[in-house]
Protein backbone atom coordinates (compact mmCIF):
# COMPACT_ATOMS: atom_id res chain seq x y z
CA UNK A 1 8.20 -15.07 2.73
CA UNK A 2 10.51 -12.43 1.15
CA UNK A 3 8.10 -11.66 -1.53
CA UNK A 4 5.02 -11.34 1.30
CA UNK A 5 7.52 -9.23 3.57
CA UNK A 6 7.95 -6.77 0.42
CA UNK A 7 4.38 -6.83 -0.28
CA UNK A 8 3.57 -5.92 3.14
CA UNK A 9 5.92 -2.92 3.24
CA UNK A 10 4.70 -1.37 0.29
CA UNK A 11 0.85 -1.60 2.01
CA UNK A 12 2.45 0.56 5.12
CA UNK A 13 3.81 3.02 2.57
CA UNK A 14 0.76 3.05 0.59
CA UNK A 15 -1.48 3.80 3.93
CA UNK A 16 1.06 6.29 5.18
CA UNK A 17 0.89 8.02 1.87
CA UNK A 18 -2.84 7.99 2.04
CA UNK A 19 -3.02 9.58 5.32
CA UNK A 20 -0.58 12.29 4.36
CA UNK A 21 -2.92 13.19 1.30
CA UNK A 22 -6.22 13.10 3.52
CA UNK A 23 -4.60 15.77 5.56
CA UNK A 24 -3.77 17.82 2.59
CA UNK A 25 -7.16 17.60 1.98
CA UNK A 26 -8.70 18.21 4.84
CA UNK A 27 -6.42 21.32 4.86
CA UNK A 28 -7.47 23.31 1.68
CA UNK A 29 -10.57 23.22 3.29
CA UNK A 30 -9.24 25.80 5.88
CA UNK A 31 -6.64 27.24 3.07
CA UNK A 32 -8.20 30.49 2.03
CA UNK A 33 -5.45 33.17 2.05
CA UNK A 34 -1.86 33.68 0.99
CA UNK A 35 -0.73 33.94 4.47
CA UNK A 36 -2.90 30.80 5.14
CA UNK A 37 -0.90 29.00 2.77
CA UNK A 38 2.36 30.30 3.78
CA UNK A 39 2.54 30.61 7.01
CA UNK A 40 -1.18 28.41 8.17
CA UNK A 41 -2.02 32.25 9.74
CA UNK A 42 0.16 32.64 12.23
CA UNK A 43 -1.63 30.33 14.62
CA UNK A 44 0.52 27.16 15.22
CA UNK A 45 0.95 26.26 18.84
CA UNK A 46 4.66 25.42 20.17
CA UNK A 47 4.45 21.55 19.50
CA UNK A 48 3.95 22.44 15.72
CA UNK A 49 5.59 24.66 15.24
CA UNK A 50 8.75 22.64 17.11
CA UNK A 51 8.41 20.03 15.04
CA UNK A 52 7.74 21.75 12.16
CA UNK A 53 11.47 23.10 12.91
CA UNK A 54 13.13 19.36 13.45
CA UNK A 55 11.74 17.55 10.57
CA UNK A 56 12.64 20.02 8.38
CA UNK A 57 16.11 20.31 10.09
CA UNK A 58 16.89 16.68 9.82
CA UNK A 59 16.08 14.63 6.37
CA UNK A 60 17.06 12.21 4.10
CA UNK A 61 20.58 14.07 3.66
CA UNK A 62 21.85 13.49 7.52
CA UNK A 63 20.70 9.74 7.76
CA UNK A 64 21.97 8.76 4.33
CA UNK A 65 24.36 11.32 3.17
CA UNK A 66 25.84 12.88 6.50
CA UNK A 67 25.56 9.92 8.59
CA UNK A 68 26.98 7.93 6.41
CA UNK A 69 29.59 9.69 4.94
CA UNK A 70 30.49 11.85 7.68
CA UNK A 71 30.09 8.67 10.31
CA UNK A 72 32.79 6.69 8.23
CA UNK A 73 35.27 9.57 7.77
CA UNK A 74 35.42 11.04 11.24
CA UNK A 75 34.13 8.22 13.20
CA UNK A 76 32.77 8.99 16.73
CA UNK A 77 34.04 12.70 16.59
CA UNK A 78 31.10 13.21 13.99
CA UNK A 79 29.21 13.50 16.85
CA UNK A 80 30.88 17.28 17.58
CA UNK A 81 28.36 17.80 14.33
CA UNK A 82 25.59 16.64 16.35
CA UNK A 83 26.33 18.59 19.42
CA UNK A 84 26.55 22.04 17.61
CA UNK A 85 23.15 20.92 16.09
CA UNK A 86 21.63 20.75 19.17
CA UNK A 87 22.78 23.63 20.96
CA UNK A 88 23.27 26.44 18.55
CA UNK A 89 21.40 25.15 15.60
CA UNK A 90 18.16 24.57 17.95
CA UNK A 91 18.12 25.58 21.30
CA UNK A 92 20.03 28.71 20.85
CA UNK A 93 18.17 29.38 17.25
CA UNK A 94 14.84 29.18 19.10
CA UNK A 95 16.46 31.27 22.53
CA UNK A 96 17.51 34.59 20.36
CA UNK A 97 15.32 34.40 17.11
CA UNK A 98 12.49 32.97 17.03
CA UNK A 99 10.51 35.69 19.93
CA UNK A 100 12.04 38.76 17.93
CA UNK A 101 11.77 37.13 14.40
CA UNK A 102 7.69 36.76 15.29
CA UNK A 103 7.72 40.14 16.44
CA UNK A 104 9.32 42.18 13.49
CA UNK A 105 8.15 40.39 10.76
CA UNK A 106 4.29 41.27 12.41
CA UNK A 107 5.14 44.68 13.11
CA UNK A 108 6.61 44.80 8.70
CA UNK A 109 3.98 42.43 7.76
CA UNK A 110 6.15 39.91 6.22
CA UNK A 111 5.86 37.18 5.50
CA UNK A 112 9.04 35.76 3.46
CA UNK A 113 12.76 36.55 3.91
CA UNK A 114 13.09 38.97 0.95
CA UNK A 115 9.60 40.48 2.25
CA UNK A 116 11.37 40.96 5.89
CA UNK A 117 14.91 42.49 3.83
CA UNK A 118 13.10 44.86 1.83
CA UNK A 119 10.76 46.18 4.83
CA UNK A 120 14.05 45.81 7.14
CA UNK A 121 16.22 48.19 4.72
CA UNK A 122 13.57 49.66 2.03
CA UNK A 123 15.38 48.17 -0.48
CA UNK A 124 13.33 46.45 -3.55
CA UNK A 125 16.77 45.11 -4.96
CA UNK A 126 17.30 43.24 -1.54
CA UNK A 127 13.76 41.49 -2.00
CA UNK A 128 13.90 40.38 -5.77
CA UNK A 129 17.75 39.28 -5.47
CA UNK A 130 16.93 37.35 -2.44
CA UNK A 131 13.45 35.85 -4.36
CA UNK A 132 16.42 34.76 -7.07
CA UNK A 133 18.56 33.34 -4.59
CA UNK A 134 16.57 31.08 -2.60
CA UNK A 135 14.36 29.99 -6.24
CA UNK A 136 17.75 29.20 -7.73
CA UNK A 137 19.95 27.51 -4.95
CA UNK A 138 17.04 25.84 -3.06
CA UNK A 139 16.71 23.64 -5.77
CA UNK A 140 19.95 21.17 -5.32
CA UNK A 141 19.39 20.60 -1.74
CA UNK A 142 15.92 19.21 -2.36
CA UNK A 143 17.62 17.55 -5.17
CA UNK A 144 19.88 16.02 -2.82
CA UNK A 145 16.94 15.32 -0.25
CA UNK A 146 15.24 13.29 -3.40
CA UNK A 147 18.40 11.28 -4.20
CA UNK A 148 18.99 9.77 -0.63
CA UNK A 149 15.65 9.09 -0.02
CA UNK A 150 14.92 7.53 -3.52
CA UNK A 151 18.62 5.42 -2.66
CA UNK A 152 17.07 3.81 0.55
CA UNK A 153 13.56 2.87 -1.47
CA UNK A 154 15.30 1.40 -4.08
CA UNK A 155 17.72 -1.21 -1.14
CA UNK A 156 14.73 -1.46 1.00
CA UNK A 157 12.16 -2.32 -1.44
CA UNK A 158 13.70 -3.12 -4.45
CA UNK A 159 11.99 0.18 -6.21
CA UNK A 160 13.61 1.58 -9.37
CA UNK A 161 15.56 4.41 -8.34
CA UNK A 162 13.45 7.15 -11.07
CA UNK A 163 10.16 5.71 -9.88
CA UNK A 164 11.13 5.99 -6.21
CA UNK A 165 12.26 9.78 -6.94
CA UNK A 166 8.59 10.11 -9.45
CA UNK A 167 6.33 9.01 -6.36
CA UNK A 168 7.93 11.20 -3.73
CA UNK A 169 7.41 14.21 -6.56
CA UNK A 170 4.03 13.14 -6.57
CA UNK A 171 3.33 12.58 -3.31
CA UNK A 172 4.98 15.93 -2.49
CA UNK A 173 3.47 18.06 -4.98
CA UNK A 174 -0.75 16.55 -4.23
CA UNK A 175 -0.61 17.25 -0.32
CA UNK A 176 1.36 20.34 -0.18
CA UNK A 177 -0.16 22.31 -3.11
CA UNK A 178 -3.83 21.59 -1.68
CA UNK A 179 -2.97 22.29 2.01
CA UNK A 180 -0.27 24.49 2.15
CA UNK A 181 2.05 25.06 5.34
CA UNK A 182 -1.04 23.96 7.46
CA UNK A 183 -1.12 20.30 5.56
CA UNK A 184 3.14 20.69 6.00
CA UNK A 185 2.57 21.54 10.09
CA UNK A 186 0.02 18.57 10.86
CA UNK A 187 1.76 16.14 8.85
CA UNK A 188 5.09 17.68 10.42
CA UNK A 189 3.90 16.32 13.77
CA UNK A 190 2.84 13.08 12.81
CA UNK A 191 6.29 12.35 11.37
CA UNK A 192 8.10 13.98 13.53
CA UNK A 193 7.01 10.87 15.69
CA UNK A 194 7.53 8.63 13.71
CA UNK A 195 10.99 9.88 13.85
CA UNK A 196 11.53 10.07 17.20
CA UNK A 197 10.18 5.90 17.32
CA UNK A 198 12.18 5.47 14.52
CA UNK A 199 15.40 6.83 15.79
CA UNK A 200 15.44 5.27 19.02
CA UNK A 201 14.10 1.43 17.88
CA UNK A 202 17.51 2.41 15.30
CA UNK A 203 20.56 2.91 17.95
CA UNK A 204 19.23 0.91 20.51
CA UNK A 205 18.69 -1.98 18.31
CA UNK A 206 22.25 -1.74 16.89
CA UNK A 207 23.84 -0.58 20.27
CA UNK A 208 22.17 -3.67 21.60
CA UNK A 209 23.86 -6.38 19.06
CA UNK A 210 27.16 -4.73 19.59
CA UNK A 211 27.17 -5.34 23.54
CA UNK A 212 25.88 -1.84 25.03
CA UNK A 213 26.71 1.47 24.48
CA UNK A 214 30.28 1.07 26.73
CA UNK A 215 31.66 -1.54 24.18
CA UNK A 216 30.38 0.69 21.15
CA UNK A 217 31.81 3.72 22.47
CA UNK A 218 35.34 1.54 23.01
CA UNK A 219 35.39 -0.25 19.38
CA UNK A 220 34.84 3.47 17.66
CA UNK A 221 37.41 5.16 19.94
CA UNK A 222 40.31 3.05 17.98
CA UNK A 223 41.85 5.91 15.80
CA UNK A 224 41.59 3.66 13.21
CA UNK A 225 37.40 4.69 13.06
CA UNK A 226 38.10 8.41 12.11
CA UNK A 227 40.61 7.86 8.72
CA UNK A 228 39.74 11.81 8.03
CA UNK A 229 41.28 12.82 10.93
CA UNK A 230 44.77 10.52 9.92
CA UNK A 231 47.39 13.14 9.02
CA UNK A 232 47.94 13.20 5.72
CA UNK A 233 50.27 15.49 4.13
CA UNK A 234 48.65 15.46 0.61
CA UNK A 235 45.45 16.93 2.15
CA UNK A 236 44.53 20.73 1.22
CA UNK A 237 43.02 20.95 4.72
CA UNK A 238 43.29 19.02 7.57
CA UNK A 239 40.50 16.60 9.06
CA UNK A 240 39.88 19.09 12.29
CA UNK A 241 39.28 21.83 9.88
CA UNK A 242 36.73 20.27 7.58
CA UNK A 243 35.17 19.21 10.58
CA UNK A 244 34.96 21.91 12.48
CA UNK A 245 33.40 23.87 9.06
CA UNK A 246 30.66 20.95 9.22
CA UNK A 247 29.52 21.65 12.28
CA UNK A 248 29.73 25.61 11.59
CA UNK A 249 27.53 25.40 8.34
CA UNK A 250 25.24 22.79 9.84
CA UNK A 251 24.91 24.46 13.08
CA UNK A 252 24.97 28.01 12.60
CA UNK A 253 23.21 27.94 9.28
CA UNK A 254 19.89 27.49 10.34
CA UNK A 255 20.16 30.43 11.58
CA UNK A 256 20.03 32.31 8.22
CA UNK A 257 18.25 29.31 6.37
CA UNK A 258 14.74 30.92 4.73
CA UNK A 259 13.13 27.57 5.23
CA UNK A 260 13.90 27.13 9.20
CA UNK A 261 13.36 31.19 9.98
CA UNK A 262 10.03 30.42 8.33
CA UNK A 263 9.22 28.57 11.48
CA UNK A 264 9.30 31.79 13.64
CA UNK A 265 7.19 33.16 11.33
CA UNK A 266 4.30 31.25 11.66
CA UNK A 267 3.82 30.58 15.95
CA UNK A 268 1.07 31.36 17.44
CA UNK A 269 2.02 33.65 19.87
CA UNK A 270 5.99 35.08 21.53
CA UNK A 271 4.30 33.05 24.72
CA UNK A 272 4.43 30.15 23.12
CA UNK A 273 8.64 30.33 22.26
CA UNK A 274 9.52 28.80 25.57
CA UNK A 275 7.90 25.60 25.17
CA UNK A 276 9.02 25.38 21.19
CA UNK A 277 12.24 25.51 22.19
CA UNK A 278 12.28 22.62 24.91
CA UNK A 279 10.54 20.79 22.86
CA UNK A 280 12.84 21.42 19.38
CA UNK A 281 16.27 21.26 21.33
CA UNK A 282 15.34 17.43 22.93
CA UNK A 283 13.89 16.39 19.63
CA UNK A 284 17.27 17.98 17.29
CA UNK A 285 18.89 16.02 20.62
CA UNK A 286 17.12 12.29 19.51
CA UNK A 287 17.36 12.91 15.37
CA UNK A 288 20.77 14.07 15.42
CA UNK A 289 22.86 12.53 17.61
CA UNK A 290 20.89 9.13 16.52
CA UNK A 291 21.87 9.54 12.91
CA UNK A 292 25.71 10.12 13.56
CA UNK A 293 26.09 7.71 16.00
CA UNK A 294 24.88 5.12 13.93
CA UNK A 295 26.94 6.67 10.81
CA UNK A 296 30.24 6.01 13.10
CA UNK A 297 28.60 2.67 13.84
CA UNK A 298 29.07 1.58 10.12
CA UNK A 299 32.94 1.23 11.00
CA UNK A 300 31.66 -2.14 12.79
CA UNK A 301 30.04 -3.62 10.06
CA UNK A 302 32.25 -2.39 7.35
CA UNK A 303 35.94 -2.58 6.25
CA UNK A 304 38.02 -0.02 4.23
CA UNK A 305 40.14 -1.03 1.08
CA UNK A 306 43.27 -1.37 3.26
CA UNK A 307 41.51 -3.40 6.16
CA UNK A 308 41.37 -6.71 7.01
CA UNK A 309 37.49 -7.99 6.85
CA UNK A 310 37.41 -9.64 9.94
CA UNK A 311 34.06 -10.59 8.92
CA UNK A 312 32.92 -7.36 7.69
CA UNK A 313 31.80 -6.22 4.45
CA UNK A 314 33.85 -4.43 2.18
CA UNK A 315 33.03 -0.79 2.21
CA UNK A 316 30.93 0.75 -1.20
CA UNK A 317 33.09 2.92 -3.46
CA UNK A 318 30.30 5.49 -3.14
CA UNK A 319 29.75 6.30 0.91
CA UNK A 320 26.41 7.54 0.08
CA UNK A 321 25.70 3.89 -0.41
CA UNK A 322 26.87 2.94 2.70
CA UNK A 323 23.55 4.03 5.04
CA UNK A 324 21.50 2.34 2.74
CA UNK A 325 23.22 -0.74 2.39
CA UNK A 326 23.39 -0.87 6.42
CA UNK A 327 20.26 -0.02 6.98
CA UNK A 328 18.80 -2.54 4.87
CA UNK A 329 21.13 -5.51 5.06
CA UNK A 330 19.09 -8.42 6.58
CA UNK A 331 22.65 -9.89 8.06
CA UNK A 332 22.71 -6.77 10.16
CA UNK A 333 18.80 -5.38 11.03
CA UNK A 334 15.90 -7.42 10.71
CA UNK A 335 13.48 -6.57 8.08
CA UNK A 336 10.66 -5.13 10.47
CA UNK A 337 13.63 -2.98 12.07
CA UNK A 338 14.64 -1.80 8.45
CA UNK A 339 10.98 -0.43 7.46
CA UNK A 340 10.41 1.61 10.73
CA UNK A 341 13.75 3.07 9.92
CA UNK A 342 12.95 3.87 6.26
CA UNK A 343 9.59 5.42 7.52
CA UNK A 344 11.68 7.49 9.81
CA UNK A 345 13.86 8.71 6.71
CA UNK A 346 10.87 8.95 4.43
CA UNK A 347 9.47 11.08 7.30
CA UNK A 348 11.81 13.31 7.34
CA UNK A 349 12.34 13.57 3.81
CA UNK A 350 8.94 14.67 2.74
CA UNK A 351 9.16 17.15 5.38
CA UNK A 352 12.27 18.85 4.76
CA UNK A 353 10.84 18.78 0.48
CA UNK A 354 7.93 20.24 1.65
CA UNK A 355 9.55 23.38 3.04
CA UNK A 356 11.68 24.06 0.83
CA UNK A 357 9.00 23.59 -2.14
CA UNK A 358 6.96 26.13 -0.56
CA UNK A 359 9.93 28.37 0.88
CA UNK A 360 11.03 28.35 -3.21
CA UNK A 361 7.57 29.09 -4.64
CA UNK A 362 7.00 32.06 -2.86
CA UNK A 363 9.91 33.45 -3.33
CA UNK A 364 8.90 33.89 -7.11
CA UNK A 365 5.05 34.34 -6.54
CA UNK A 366 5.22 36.76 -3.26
CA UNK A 367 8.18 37.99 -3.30
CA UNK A 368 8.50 38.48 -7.32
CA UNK A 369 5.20 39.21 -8.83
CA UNK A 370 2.98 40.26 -6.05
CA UNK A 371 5.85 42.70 -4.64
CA UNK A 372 6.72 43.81 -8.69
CA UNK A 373 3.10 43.96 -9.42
CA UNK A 374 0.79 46.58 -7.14
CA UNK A 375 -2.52 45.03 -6.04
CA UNK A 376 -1.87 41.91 -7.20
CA UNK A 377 -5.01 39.92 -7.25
CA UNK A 378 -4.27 37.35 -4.42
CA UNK A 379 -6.51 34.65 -6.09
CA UNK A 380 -3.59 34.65 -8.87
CA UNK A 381 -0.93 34.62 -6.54
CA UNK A 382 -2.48 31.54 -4.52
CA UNK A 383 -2.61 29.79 -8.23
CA UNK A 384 1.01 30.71 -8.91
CA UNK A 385 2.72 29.69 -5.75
CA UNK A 386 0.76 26.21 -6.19
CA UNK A 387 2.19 26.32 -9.96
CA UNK A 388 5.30 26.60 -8.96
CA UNK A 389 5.36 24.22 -6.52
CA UNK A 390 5.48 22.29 -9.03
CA UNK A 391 8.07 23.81 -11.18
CA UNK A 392 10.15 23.19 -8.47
CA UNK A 393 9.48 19.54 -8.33
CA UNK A 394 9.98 19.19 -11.69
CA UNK A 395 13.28 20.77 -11.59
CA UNK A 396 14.95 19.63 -8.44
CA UNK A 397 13.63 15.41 -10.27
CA UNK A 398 15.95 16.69 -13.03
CA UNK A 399 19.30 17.39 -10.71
CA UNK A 400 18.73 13.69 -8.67
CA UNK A 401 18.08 11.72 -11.94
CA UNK A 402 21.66 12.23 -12.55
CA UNK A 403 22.50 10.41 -9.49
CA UNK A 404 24.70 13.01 -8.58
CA UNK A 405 27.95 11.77 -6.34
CA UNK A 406 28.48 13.24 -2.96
CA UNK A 407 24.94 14.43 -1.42
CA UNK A 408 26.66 16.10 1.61
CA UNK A 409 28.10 18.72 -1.41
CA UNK A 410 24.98 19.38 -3.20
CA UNK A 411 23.58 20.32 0.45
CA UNK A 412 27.19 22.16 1.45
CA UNK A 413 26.63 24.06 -1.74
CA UNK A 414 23.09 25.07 -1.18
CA UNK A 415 23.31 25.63 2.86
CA UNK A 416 26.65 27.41 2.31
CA UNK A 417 24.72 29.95 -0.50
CA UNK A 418 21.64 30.61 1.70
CA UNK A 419 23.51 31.03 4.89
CA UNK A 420 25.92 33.15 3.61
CA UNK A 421 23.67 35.82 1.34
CA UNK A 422 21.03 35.94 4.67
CA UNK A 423 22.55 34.86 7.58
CA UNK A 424 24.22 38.65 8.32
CA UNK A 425 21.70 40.89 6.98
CA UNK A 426 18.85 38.76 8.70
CA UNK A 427 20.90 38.96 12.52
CA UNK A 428 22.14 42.29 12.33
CA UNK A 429 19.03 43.48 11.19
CA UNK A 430 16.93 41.82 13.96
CA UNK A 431 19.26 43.30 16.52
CA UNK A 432 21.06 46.28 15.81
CA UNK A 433 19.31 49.46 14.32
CA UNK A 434 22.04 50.68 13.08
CA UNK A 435 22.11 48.27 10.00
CA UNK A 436 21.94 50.02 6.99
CA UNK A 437 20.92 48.94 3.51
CA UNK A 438 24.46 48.98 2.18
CA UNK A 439 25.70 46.86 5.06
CA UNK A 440 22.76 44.66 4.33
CA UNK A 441 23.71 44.41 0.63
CA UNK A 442 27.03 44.05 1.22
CA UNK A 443 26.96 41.36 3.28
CA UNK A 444 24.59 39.01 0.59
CA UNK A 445 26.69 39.75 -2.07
CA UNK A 446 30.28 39.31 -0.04
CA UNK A 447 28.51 36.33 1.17
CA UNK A 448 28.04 34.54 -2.13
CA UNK A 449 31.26 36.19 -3.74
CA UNK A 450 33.12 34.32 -1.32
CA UNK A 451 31.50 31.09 -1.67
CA UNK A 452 32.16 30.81 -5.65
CA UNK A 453 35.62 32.26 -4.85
CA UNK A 454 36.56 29.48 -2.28
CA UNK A 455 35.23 26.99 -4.79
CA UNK A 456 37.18 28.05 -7.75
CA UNK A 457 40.06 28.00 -5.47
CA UNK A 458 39.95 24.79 -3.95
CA UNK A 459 38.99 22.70 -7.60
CA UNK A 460 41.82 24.91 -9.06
CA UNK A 461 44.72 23.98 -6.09
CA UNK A 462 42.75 19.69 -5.34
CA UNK A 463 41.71 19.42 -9.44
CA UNK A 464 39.05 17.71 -8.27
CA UNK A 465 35.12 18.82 -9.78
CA UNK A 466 32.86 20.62 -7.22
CA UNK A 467 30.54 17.55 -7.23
CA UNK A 468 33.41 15.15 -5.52
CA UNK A 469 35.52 17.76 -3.71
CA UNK A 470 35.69 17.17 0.17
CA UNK A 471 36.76 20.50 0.87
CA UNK A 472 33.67 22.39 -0.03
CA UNK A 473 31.81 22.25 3.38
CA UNK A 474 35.06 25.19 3.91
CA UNK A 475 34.69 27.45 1.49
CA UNK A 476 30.60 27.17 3.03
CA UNK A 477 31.62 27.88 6.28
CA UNK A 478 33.77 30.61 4.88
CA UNK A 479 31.16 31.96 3.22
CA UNK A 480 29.18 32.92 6.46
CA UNK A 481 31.88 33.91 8.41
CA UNK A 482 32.93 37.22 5.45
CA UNK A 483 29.37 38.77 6.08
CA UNK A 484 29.57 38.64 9.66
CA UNK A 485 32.51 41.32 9.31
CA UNK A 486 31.15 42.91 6.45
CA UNK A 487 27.70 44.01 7.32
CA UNK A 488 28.81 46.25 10.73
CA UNK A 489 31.71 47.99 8.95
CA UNK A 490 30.00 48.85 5.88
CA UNK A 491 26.65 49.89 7.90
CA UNK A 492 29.21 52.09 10.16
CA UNK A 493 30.58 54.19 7.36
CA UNK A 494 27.41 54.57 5.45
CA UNK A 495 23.87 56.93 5.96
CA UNK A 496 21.49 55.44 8.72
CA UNK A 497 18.61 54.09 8.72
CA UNK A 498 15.61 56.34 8.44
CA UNK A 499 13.79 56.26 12.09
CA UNK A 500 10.65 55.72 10.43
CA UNK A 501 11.80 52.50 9.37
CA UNK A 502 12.95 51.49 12.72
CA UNK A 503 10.14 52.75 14.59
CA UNK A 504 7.67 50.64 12.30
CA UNK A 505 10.49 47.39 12.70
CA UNK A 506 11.22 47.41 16.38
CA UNK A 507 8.34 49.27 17.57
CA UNK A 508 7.61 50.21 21.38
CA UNK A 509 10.38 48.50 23.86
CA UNK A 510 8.95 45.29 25.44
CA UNK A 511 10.42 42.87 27.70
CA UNK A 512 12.92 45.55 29.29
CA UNK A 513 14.70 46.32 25.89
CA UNK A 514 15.83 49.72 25.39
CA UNK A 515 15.13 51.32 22.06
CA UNK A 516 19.26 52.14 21.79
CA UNK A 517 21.17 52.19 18.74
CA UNK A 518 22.74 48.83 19.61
């Protein structure tokens, strides 16, 4: 029965993964341009375009790594992560970006970040260190994305963990490099159902077995739930802090993330905004407080080292087991239950690879060679994005064969780069005209000066390696906070902007804005 329950999962997979290829398909059919395959022309409607956002928001990192790990450290109050998700990572993302984001990056004709910095400032070095920084530090978050996916294939159906992470590389690279951010968007939708299904079947399902939300919400209230919020006076930082820098880098980072700005990019229409960001906020609401709810839910079915079982099982040394091993347990979730919820992951998953493959080959192909080289034949620069698509994939397999320890780092690390090299130059330079290209440069470079800095600190005063440090989700957070005071005080003591340049960025006033300085 085993065996035929086995067999039958791998058929779903096998027909999801054929559907998700037919669209790819169907997709280079309508794939003609670079800005087709970037950004699907500019002419995704709000549901798209919303969910486009989510999936890539929410992967295999938060229900494996972050739920998990974060769920059995802090409990319940990993659901403060969730919240700041929700409201400033989409609803308020969405509220002040996305309408002027559309706008300005039309009115420069951009359509990357380092395309909107060097329009934004005039500065080529902005663009081609940018194009470096997102090629480079892209890659060991989808690293990270491959390794907790390819963990839950290989307890769910009993798949080798390299061939797991080999037919997700496949699977990504086929679809994506024949359809492009078009083949990304429709498939986008379709899983970001499946997610939403998948999510709620999840928590209610467990909720239900444990007597109802009320008694859940009781059991995880014990202090005992949260052990990283114990004091504990060998600790470089205390619980509150690294928590509170979680839901800073998490929530505030997509706000700087090339991969999620991307989104604003590519909507139809500023009309459309309204209903994109309804429609992101209660999705971000389902994915995200689902996935660390159920992470603090693991305390129920688990005991530490110095608990008593009381018929639980014993903790893994490794928390980024501990999802996976919950999920999948047929003690705890029946099978049927535990393949909708690896189809919600694997959802996810390909989603958030998918963006970040295609955010990471243009980067090099736009951004690099067509800005280096004048009149760049675009035919060549279609072939070279889809080239290095897969260079990417290639690269990032290489990273997650080593079975690196600690996923929630590996995404710290590369959230807590991207955030803090963009996150100021791209805000101030949406809003206030009087960001100048120093500021701008300024800000990327204090931004990942202070990110290496706080890491060297914190491995030289813990001893612990990068890879296994809990503390590195602060010197991320830190690392957006520094450009946020950097970029206005260097932009107030250095030459202005040429009005050219702002004329052609904000244009006329619209909406009752006035064309001030500020």
């Amino acid at each position: 029965m085993q065996k035929y329950l086995c067999n039958l999962n791998l058929w779903i997979v096998v027909v999801y993964v054929l559907v998700m290829v037919g669209i790819g398909y169907v997709c280079m059919r309508r794939t003609k341009t670079v800005s087709d395959f970037f950004l699907a022309g500019r002419t995704l409607g709000p549901w798209m375009s919303a969910f486009a956002y989510g999936t890539t928001y929410f992967s295999a990192v938060i229900f494996v790594g972050f739920a998990g790990r974060l769920g059995w450290n802090f409990g319940i109050n990993a659901l403060w992560i969730a919240l700041g998700n929700v409201v400033f990572g989409s609803f308020l993302a969405w509220k002040i970006f996305a309408r002027r984001t559309r706008r300005m990056t039309a009115n420069l004709n951009a359509l990357t970040m380092p395309e909107f910095l060097a329009a934004r400032f005039d500065s080529q070095f902005l663009k081609i260190a940018a194009a470096l920084i997102i090629f480079i530090f892209l890659v060991p978050y989808s690293a990270s994305v491959y390794q907790g996916l390819s963990l839950l294939f290989e307890y769910n159906l009993g798949i080798p963990y390299g061939a797991a992470i080999g037919f997700m590389a496949l699977l990504t690279g086929v679809y994506l490099i024949m359809g492009g951010y078009l083949a990304l968007a429709v498939t986008d939708f379709l899983r970001g159902i499946v997610e939403l299904f998948g999510v709620a079947l999840m928590v209610l399902f467990l909720v239900h077995i444990q007597g109802g939300f009320g008694s859940v919400v009781d059991k995880l209230s014990a202090s005992s739930m949260a052990p990283a919020m114990q004091p504990n006076p060998q600790a470089l930082f205390p619980g509150w802090l690294v928590l509170l820098s979680l839901v800073v880098l998490t929530s505030f980072g997509p706000w700087g993330l090339p991969q999620m700005v991307q989104k604003f990019y590519s909507i139809k229409s500023e009309a459309d905004v309204k209903r994109a960001m309804i429609v992101v906020s209660l999705f971000s609401l389902v994915l995200s407080f689902g996935a660390y709810f159920t992470g603090a839910m693991t305390h129920l079915y688990f005991h530490g080292p110095a608990e008593a079982a009381g018929g639980r099982l014993p903790v893994p040394a490794n928390l980024d087991d501990l999802m996976p091993q919950f999920l999948t347990n047929p003690d705890i979730v029946f099978p049927w239950v535990s393949m909708v919820i690896m189809l919600l992951v694997f959802s996810a998953s390909m989603s958030s690879l998918s963006s970040l493959v295609l955010v990471s080959s243009s980067s090099i192909a736009v951004d690099l060679y067509a800005g280096l080289k004048k009149n760049a034949d675009k035919r060549v620069v279609m072939a070279l994005m889809r080239i290095l698509c897969g260079v990417f994939i290639g690269i990032s397999i290489c990273i997650a064969l080593y079975r690196v320890e600690f996923i929630v780092n590996l995404m710290s690390l590369s959230w807590g780069v991207l955030a803090g090299a963009f996150l100021a130059p791209y805000c101030f330079g949406l809003f206030w005209r009087r960001t100048t290209k120093a500021g701008a440069i300024a800000g990327m470079l204090s931004g990942l000066a202070t990110i290496l800095l706080a890491m060297f600190v914190i491995k030289l005063l813990t001893g612990k390696p990068i890879g296994g440090n809990p503390y590195i989700p602060v010197a991320g957070a830190l690392a957006m906070i520094v450009p946020v005071i950097v970029v206005p005080i260097v932009s107030l003591f250095t030459q202005p902007p040429k009005k050219e340049i702002l004329q052609k960025a904000f244009g006329p006033a619209q909406d009752g804005e006035q064309p001030s300085e500020c």
